[in-house]
N, C-alpha and C. Protein backbone atom coordinates (compact mmCIF):
# COMPACT_ATOMS: atom_id res chain seq x y z
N UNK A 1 0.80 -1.20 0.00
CA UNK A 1 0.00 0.00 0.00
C UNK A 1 0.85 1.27 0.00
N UNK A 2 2.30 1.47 0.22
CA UNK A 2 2.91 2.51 0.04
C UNK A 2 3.41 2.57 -1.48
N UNK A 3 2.51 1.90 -2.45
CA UNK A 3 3.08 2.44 -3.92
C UNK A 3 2.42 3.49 -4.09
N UNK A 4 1.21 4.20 -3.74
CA UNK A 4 0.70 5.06 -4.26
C UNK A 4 1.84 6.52 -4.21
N UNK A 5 2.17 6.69 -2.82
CA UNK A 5 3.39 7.61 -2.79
C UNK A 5 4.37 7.93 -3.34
N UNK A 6 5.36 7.29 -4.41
CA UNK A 6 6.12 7.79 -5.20
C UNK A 6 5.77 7.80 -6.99
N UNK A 7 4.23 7.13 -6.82
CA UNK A 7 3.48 7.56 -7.68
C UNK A 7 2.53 8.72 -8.11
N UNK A 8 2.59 9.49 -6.36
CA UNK A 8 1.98 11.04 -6.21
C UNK A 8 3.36 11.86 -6.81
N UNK A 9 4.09 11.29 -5.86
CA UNK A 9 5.34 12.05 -6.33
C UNK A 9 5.22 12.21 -8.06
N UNK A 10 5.54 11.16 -8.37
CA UNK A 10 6.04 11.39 -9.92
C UNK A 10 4.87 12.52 -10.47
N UNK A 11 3.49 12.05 -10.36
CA UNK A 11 2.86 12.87 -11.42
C UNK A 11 2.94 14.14 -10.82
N UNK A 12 3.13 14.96 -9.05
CA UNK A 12 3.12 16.29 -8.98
C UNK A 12 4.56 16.33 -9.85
N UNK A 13 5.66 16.13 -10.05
CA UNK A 13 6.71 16.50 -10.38
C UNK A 13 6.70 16.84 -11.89
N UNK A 14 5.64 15.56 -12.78
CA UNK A 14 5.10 16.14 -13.86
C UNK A 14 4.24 17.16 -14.41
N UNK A 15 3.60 17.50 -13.66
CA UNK A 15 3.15 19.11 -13.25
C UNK A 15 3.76 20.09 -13.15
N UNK A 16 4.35 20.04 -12.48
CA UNK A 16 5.18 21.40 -11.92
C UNK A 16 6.64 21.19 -13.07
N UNK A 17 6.80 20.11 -13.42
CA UNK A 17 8.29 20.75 -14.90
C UNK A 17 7.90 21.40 -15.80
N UNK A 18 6.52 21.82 -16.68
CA UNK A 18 6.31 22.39 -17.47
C UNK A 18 6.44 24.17 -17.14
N UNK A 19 5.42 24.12 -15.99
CA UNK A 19 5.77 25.28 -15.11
C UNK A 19 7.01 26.22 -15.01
N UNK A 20 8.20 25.18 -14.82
CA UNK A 20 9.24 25.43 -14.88
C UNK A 20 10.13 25.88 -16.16
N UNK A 21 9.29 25.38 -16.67
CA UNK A 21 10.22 25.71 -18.52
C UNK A 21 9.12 27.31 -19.24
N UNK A 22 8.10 27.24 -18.83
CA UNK A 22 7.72 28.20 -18.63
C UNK A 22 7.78 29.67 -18.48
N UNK A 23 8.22 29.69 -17.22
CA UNK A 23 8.70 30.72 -16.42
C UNK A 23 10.36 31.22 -17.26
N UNK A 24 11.36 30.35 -17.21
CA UNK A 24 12.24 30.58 -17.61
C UNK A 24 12.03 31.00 -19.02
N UNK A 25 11.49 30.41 -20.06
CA UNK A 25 10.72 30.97 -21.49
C UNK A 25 10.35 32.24 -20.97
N UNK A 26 9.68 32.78 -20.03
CA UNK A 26 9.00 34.06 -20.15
C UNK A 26 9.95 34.91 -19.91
N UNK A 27 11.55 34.43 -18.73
CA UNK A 27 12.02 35.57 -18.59
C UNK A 27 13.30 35.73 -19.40
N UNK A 28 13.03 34.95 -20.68
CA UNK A 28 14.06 34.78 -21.66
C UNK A 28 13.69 36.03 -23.04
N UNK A 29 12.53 35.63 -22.59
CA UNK A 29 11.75 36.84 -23.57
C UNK A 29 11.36 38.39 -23.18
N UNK A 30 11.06 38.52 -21.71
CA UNK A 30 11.79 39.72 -21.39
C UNK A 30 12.86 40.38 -21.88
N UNK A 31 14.16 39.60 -21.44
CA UNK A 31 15.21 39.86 -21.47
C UNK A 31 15.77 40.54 -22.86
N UNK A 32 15.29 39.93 -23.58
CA UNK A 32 15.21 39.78 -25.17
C UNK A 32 14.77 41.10 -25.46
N UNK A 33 13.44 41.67 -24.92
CA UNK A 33 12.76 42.67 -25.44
C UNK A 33 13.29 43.66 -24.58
N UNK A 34 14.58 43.34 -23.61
CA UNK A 34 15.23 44.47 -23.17
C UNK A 34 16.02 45.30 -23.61
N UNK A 35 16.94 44.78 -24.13
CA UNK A 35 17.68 44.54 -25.15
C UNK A 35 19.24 43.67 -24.86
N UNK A 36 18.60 42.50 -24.08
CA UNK A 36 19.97 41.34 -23.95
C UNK A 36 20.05 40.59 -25.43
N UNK A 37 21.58 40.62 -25.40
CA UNK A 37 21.72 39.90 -26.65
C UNK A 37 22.13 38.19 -26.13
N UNK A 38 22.29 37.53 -27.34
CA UNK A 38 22.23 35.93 -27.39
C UNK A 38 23.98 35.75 -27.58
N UNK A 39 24.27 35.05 -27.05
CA UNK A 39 25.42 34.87 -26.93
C UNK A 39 26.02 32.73 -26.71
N UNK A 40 26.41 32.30 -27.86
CA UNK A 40 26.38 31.12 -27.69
C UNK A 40 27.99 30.75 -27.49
N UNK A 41 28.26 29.75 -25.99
CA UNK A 41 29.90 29.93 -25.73
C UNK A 41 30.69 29.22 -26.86
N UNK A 42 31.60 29.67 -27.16
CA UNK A 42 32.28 28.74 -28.35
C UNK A 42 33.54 27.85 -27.84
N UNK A 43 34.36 29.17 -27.03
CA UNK A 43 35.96 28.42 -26.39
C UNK A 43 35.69 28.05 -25.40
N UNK A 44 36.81 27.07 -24.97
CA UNK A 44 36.60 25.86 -23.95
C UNK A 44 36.68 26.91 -22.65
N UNK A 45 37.59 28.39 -23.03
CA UNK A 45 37.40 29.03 -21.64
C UNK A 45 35.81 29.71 -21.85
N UNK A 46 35.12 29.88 -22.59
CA UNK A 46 33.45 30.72 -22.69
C UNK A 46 32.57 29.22 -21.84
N UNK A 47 32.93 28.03 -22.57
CA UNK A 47 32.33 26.89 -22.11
C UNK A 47 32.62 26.76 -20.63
N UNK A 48 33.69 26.43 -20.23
CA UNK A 48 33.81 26.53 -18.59
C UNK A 48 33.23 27.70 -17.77
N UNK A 49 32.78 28.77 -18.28
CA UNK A 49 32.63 29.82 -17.41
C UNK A 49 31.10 29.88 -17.59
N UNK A 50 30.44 29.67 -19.13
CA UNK A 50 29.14 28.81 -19.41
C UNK A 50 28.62 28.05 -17.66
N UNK A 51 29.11 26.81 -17.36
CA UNK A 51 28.97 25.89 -17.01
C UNK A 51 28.95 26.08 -15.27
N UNK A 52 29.61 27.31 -15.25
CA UNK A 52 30.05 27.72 -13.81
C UNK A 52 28.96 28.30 -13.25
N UNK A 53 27.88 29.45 -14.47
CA UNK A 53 27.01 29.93 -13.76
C UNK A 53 25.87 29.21 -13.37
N UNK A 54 24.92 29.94 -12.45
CA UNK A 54 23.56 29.15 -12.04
C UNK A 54 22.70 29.17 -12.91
N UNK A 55 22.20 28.20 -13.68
CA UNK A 55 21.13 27.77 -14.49
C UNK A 55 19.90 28.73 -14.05
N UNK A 56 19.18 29.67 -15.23
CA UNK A 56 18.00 29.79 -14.98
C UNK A 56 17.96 31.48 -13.84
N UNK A 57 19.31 31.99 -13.71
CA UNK A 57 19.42 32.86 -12.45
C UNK A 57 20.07 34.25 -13.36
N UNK A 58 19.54 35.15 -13.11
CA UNK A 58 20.46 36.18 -13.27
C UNK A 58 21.48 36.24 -12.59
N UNK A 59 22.46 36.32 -13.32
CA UNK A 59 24.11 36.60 -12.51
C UNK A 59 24.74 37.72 -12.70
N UNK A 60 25.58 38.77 -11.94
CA UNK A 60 26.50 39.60 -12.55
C UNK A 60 27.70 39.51 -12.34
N UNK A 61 28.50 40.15 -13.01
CA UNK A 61 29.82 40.56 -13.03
C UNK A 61 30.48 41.27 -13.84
N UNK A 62 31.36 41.75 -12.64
CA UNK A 62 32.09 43.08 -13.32
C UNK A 62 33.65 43.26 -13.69
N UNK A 63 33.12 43.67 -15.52
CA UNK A 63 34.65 43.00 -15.90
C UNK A 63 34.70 44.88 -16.55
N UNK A 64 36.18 45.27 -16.51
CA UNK A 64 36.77 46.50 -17.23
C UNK A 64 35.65 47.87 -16.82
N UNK A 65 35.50 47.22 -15.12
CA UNK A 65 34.87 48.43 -14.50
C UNK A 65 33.34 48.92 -14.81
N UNK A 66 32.59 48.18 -15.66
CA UNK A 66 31.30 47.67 -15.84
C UNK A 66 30.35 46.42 -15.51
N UNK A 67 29.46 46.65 -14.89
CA UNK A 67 28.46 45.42 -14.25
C UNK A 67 28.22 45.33 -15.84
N UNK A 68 28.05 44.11 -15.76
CA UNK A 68 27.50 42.67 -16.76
C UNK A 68 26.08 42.05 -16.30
N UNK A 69 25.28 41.29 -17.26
CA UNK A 69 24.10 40.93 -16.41
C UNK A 69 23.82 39.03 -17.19
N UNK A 70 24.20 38.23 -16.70
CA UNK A 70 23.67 36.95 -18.09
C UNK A 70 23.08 36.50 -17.25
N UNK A 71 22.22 35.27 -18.20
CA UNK A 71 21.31 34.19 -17.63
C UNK A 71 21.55 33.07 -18.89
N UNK A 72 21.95 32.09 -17.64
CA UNK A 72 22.29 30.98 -18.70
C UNK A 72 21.21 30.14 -18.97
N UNK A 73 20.94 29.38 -19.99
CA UNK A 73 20.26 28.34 -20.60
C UNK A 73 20.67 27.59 -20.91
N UNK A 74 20.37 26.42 -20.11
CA UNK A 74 22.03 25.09 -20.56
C UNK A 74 21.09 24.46 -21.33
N UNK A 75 19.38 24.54 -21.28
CA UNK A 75 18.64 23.60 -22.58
C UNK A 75 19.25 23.97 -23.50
N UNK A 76 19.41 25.04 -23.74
CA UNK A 76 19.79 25.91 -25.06
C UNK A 76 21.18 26.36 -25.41
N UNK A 77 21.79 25.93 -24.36
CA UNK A 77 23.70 26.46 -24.47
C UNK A 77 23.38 27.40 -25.03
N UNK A 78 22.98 28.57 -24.41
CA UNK A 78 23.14 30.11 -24.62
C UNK A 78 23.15 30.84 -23.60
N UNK A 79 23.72 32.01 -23.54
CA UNK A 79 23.82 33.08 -22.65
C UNK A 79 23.04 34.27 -23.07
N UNK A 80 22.26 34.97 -22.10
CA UNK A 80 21.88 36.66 -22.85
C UNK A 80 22.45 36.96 -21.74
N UNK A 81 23.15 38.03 -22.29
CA UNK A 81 24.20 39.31 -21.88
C UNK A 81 23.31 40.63 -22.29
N UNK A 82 23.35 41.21 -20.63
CA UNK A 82 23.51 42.93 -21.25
C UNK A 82 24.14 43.62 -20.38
N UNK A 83 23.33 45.07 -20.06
CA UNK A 83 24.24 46.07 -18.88
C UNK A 83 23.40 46.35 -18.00
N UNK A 84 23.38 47.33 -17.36
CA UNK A 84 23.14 48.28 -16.79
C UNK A 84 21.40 48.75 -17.13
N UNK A 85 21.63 49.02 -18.12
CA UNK A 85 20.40 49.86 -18.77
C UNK A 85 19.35 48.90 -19.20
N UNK A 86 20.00 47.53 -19.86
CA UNK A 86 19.20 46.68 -19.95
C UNK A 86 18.85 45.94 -19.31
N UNK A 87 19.15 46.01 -17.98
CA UNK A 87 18.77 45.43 -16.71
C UNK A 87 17.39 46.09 -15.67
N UNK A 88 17.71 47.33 -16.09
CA UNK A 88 16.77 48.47 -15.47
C UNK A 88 15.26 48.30 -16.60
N UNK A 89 15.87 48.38 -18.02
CA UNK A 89 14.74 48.03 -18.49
C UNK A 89 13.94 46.93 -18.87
N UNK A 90 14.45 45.31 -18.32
CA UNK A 90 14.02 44.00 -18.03
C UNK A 90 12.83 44.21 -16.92
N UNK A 91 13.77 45.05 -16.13
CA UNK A 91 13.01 45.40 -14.56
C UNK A 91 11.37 46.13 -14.75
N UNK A 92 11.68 46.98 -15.69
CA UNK A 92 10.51 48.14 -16.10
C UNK A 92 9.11 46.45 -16.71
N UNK A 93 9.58 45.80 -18.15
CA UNK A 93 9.07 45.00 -18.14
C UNK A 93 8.35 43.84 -17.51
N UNK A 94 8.68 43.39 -16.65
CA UNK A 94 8.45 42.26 -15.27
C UNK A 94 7.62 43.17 -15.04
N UNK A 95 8.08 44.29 -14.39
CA UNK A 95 6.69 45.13 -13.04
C UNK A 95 5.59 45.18 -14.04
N UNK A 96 5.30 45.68 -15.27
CA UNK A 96 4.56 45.84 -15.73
C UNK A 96 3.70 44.65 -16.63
N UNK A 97 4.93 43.48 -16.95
CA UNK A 97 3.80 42.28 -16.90
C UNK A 97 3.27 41.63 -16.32
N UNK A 98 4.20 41.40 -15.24
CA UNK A 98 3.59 40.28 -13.73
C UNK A 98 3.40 40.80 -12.66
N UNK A 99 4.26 42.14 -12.31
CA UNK A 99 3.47 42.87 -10.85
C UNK A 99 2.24 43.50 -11.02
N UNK A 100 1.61 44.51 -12.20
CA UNK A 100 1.18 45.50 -12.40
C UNK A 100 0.69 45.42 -13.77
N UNK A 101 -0.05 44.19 -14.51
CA UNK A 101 -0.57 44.11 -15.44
C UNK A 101 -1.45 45.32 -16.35
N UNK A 102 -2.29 46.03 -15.55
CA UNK A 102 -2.64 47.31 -15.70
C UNK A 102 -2.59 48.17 -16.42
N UNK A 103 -0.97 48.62 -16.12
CA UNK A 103 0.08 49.50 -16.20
C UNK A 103 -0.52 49.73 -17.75
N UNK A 104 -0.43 48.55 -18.59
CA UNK A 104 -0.22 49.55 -20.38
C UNK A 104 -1.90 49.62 -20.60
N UNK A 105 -2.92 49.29 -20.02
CA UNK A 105 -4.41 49.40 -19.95
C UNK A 105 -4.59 51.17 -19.32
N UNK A 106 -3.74 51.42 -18.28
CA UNK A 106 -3.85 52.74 -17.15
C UNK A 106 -3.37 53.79 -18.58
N UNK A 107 -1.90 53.32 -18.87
CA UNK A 107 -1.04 54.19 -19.85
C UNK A 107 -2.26 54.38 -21.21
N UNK A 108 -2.83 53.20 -22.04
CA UNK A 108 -4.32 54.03 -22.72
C UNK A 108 -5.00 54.67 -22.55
N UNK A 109 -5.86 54.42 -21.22
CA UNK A 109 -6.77 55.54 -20.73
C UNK A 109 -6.39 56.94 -20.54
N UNK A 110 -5.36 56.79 -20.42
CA UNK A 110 -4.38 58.22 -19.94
C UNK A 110 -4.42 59.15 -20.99
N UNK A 111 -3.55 58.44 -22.45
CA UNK A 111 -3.49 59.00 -23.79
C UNK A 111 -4.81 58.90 -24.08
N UNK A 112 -5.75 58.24 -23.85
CA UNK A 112 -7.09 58.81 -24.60
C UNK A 112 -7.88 59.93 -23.56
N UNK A 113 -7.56 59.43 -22.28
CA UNK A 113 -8.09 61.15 -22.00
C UNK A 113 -7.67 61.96 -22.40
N UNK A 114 -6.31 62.85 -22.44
CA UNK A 114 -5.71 64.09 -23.24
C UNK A 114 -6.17 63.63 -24.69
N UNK A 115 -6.30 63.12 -25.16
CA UNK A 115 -6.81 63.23 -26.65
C UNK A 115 -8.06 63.95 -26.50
N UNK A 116 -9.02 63.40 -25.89
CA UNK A 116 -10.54 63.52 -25.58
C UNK A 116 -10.73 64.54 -24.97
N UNK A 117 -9.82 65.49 -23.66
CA UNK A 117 -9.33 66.71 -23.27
C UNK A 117 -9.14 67.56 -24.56
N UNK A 118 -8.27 67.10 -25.87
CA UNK A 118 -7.26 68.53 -26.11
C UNK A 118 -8.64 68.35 -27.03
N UNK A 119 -9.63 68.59 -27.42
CA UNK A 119 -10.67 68.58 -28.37
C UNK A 119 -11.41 67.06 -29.34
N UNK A 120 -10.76 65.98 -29.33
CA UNK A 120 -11.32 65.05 -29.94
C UNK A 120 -12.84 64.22 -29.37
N UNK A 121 -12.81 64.87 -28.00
CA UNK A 121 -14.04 64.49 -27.58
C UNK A 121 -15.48 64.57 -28.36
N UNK A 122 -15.14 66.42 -28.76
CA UNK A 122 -16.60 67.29 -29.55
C UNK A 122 -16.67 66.40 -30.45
N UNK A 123 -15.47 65.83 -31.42
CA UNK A 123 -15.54 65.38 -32.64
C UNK A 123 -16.22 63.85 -32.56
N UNK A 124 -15.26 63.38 -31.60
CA UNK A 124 -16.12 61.67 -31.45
C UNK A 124 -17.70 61.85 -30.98
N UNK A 125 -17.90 62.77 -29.83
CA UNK A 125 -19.31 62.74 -29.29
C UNK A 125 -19.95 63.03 -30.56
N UNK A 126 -20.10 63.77 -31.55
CA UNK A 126 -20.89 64.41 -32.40
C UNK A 126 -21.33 62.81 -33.43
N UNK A 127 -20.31 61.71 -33.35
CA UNK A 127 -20.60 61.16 -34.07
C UNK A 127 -21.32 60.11 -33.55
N UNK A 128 -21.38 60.17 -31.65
CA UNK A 128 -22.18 59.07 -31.61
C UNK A 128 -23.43 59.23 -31.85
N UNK A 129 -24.64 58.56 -31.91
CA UNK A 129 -25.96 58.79 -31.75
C UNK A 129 -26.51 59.55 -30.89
N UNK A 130 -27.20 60.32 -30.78
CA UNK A 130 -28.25 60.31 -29.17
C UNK A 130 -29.41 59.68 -28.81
């Protein structure tokens, strides 16, 4: 009667890996639309240093007096690399897809009020019905 237990096991674990590939997909595509570039290691020293970082983690380091930013993908033996700026604007992205969904719904309403403010209101109202 204790087979059922590493048979719970297995299928939550099959659950939750998709999850996992997931998440990392989403913050690969952030990154992407930050402006991190793709970077695939070629030399055995890019490969060892590849291999060193944490899977799946933003890492930094600072080489010639500039922070660095990668995230490795060992499915994919690739690295995205950026800086500074593209780190800040990864950041801007995240809050506004997963903290604060809103945000580009709030940012429309906004631009269509001053539209509807600076005079386009008279023009749209006139055309609805009464």
């Amino acid at each position: 009667m204790k087979r059922p237990l590493p048979l719970v096991a297995l299928l939550l674990a099959t659950l939750l890996l998709p999850a996992c590939a997931t998440h990392l997909q989403k913050k690969e595509n952030y990154l992407r639309a930050a402006g991190f570039r793709t970077v695939k290691p070629s030399t055995p020293d890019q490969i060892a240093h590849f291999q060193s970082l944490r899977k799946g983690h933003i890492c930094h380091e600072t080489r010639n007096g500039q922070t660095i930013y990668m995230l490795a993908d060992a499915n994919r033996n690739l690295l995205l690399v950026g800086s500074d700026a593209e780190l800040a604007r990864y950041q801007e992205i995240m809050y506004a897809k997963e903290v604060n969904p809103d945000t580009a719904g709030a940012k429309f309403a906004q631009s269509f009020e001053k539209a509807w403010d600076a005079g386009w209101g008279s023009v749209l109202g006139s055309l609805v019905p009464q």
